[in-house]
C-alpha atoms as a PDB file:
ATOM      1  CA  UNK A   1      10.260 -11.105  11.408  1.00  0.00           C
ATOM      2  CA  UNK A   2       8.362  -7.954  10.656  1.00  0.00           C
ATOM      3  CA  UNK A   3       6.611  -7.455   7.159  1.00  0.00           C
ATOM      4  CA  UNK A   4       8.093  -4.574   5.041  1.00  0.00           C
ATOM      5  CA  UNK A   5       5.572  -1.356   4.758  1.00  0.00           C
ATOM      6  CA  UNK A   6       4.850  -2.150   1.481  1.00  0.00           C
ATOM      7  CA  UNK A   7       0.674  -1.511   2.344  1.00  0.00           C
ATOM      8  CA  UNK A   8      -0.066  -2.004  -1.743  1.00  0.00           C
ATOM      9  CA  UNK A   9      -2.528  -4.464  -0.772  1.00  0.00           C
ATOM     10  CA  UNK A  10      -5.332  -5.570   1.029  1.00  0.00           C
ATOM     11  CA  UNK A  11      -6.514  -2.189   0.738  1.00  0.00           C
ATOM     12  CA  UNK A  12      -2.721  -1.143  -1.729  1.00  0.00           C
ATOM     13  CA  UNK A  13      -4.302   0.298   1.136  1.00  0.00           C
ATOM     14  CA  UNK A  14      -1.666  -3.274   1.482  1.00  0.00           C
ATOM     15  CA  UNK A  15      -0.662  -5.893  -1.254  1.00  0.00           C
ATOM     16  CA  UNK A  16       1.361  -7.519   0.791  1.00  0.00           C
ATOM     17  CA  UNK A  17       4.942  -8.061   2.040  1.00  0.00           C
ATOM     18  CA  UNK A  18       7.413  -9.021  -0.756  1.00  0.00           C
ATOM     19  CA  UNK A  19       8.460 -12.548  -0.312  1.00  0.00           C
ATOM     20  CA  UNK A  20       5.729 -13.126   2.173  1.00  0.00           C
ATOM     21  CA  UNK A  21       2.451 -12.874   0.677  1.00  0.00           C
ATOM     22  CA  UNK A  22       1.176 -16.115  -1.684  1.00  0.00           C
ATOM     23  CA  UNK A  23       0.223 -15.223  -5.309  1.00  0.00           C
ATOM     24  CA  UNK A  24      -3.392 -15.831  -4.108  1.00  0.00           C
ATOM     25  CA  UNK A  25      -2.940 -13.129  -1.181  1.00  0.00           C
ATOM     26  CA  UNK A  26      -2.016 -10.531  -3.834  1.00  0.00           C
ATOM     27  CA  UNK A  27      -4.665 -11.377  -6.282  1.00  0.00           C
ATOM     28  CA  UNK A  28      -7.323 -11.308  -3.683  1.00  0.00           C
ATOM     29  CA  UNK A  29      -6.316  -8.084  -2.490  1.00  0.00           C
ATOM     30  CA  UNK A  30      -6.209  -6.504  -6.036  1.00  0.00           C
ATOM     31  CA  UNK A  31      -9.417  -8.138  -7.128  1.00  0.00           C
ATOM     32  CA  UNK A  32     -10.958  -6.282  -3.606  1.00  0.00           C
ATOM     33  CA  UNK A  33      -9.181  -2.636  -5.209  1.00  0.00           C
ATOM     34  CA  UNK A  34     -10.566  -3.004  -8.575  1.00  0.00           C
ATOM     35  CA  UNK A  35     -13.692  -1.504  -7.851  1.00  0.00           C
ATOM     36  CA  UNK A  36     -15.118  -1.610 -11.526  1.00  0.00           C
ATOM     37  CA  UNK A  37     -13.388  -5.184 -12.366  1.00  0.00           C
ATOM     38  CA  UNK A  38     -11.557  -4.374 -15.182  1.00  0.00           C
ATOM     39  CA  UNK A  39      -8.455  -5.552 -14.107  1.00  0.00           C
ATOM     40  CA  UNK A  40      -6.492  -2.676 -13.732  1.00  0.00           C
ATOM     41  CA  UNK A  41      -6.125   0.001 -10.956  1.00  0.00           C
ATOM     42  CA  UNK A  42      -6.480   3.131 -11.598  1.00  0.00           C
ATOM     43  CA  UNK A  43      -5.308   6.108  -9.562  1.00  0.00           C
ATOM     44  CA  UNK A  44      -9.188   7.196  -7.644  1.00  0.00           C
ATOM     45  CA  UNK A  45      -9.330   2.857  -7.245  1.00  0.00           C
ATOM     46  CA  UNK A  46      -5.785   3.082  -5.638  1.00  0.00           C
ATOM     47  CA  UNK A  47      -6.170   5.984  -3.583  1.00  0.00           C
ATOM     48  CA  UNK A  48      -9.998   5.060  -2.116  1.00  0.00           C
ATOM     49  CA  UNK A  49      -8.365   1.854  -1.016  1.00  0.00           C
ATOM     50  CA  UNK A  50      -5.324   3.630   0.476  1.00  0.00           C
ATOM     51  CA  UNK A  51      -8.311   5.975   2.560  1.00  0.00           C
ATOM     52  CA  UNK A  52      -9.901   2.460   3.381  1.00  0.00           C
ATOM     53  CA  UNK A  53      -6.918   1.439   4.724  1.00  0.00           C
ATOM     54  CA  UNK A  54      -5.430   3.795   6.630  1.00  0.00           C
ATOM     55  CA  UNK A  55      -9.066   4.290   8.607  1.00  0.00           C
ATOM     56  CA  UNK A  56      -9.044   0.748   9.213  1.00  0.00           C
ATOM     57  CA  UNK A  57      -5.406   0.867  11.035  1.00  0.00           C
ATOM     58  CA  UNK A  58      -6.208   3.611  12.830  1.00  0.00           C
ATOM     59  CA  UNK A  59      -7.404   1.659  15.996  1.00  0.00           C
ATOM     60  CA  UNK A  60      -7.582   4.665  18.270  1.00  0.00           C
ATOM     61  CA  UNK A  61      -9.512   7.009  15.589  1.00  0.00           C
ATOM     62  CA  UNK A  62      -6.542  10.380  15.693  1.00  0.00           C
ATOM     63  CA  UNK A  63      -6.255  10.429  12.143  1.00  0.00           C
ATOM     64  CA  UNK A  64      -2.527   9.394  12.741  1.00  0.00           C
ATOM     65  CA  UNK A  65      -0.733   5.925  12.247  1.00  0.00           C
ATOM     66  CA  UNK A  66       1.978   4.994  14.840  1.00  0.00           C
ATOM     67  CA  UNK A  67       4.188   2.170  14.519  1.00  0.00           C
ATOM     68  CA  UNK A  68       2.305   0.262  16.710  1.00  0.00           C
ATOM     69  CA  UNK A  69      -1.005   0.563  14.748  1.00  0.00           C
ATOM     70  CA  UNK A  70       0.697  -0.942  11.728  1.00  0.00           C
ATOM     71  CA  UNK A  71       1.872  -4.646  12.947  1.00  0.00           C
ATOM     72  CA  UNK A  72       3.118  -5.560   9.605  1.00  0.00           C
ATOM     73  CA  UNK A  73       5.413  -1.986   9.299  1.00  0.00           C
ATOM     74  CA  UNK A  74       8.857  -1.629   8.724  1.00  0.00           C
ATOM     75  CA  UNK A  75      10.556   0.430  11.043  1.00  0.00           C
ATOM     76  CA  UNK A  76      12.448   2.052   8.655  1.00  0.00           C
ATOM     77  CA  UNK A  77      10.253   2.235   6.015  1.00  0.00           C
ATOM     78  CA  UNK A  78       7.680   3.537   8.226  1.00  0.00           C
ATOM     79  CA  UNK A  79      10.054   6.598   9.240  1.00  0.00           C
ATOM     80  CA  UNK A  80      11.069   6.935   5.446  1.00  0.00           C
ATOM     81  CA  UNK A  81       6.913   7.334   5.155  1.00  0.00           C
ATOM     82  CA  UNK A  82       6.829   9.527   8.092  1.00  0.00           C
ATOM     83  CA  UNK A  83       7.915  13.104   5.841  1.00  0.00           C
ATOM     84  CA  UNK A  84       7.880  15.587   9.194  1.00  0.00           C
ATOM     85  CA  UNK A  85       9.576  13.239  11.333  1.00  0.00           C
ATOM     86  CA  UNK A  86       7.016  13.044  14.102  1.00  0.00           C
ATOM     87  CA  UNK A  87       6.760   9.689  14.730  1.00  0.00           C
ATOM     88  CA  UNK A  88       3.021   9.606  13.313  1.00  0.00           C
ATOM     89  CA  UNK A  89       2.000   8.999   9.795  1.00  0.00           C
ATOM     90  CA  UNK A  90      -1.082  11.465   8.550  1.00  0.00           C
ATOM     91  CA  UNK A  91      -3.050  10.768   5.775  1.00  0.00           C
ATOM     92  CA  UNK A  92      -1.654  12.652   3.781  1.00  0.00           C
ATOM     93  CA  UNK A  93       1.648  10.942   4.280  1.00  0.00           C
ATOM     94  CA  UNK A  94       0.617   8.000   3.599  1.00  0.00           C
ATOM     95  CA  UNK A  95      -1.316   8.615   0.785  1.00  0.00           C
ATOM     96  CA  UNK A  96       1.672  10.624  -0.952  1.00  0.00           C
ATOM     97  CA  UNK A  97       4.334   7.718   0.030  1.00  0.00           C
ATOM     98  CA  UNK A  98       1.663   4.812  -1.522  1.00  0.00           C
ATOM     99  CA  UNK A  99       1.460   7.603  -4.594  1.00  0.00           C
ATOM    100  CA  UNK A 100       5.040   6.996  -5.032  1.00  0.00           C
ATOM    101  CA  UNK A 101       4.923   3.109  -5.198  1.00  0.00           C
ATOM    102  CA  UNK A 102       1.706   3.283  -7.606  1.00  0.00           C
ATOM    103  CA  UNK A 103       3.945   4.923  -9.971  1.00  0.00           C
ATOM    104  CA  UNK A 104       6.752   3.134  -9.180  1.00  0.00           C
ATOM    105  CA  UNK A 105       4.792   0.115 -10.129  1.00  0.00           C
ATOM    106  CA  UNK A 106       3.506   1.668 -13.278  1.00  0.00           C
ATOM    107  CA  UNK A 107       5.800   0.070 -15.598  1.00  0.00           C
ATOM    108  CA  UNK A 108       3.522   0.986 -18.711  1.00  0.00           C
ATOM    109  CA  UNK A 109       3.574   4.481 -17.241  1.00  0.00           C
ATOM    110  CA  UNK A 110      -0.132   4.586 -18.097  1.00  0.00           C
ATOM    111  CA  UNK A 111      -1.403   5.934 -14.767  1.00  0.00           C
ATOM    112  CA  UNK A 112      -3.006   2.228 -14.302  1.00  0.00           C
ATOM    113  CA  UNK A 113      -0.973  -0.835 -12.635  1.00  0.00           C
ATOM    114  CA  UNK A 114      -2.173  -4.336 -13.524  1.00  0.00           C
ATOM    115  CA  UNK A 115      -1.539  -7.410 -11.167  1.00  0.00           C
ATOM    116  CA  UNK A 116       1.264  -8.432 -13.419  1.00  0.00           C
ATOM    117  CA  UNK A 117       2.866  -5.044 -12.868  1.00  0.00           C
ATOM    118  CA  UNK A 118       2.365  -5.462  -9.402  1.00  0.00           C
ATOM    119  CA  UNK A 119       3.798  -8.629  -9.023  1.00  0.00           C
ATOM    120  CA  UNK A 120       6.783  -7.339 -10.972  1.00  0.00           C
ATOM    121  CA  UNK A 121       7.234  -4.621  -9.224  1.00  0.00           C
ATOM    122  CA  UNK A 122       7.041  -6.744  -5.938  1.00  0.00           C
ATOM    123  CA  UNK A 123       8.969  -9.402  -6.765  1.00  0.00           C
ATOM    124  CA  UNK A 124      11.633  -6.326  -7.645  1.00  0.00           C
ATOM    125  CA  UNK A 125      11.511  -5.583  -3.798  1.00  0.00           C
ATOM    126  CA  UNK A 126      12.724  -8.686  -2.781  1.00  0.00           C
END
């Protein structure tokens, strides 16, 4: 079974798969996004690890994401991702469709998610 596109984590470049990832997988990964250790991500923490990310997927260097890049992808959340339909994701489309799920996960709606808030927010997924 594939993972959902969910790519919160290890870099929200990608928390983790709802329902797959261990408590421990998600805390690692946040603890590796909160740059300054305060506990919270903010928007520039989120976003740099989103960048980190996507450059590390990128195994053939085009600045695009296939399908096949991203093991753990969704099909149809990939294409969802995908916003001109060409079977590629730019940065830019990936950084806008992670943007969404930040927010989305923003249940304080103060521009900062928290582990709890992600876990919610996860766990809401399911």
């Amino acid at each position: 079974m594939r993972r959902r596109f969910v790519w919160m984590g290890a870099a929200l470049g990608l928390l983790a798969a709802p329902g797959l990832a261990a408590a421990a997988e998600v805390e690692t990964a946040f603890a590796a996004m909160d740059a300054n250790g305060d506990g919270m991500l903010d928007v520039d923490e989120y976003v740099a690890s989103v960048v980190g990310h996507f450059a590390t997927l990128d195994a053939d260097g085009d600045r695009m994401l296939t399908l096949a890049e991203i093991d753990e992808a969704d099909p149809a959340e990939f294409a969802k991702a995908d916003r001109d339909g060409d079977g590629m994701l730019s940065l830019g489309e990936a950084v806008g469709d992670r943007m969404v799920r930040f927010f989305e996960a923003d249940a304080s709606r103060d521009g900062m998610v928290t582990l709890t808030e992600i876990n919610v927010y996860l766990e809401g997924l399911e």
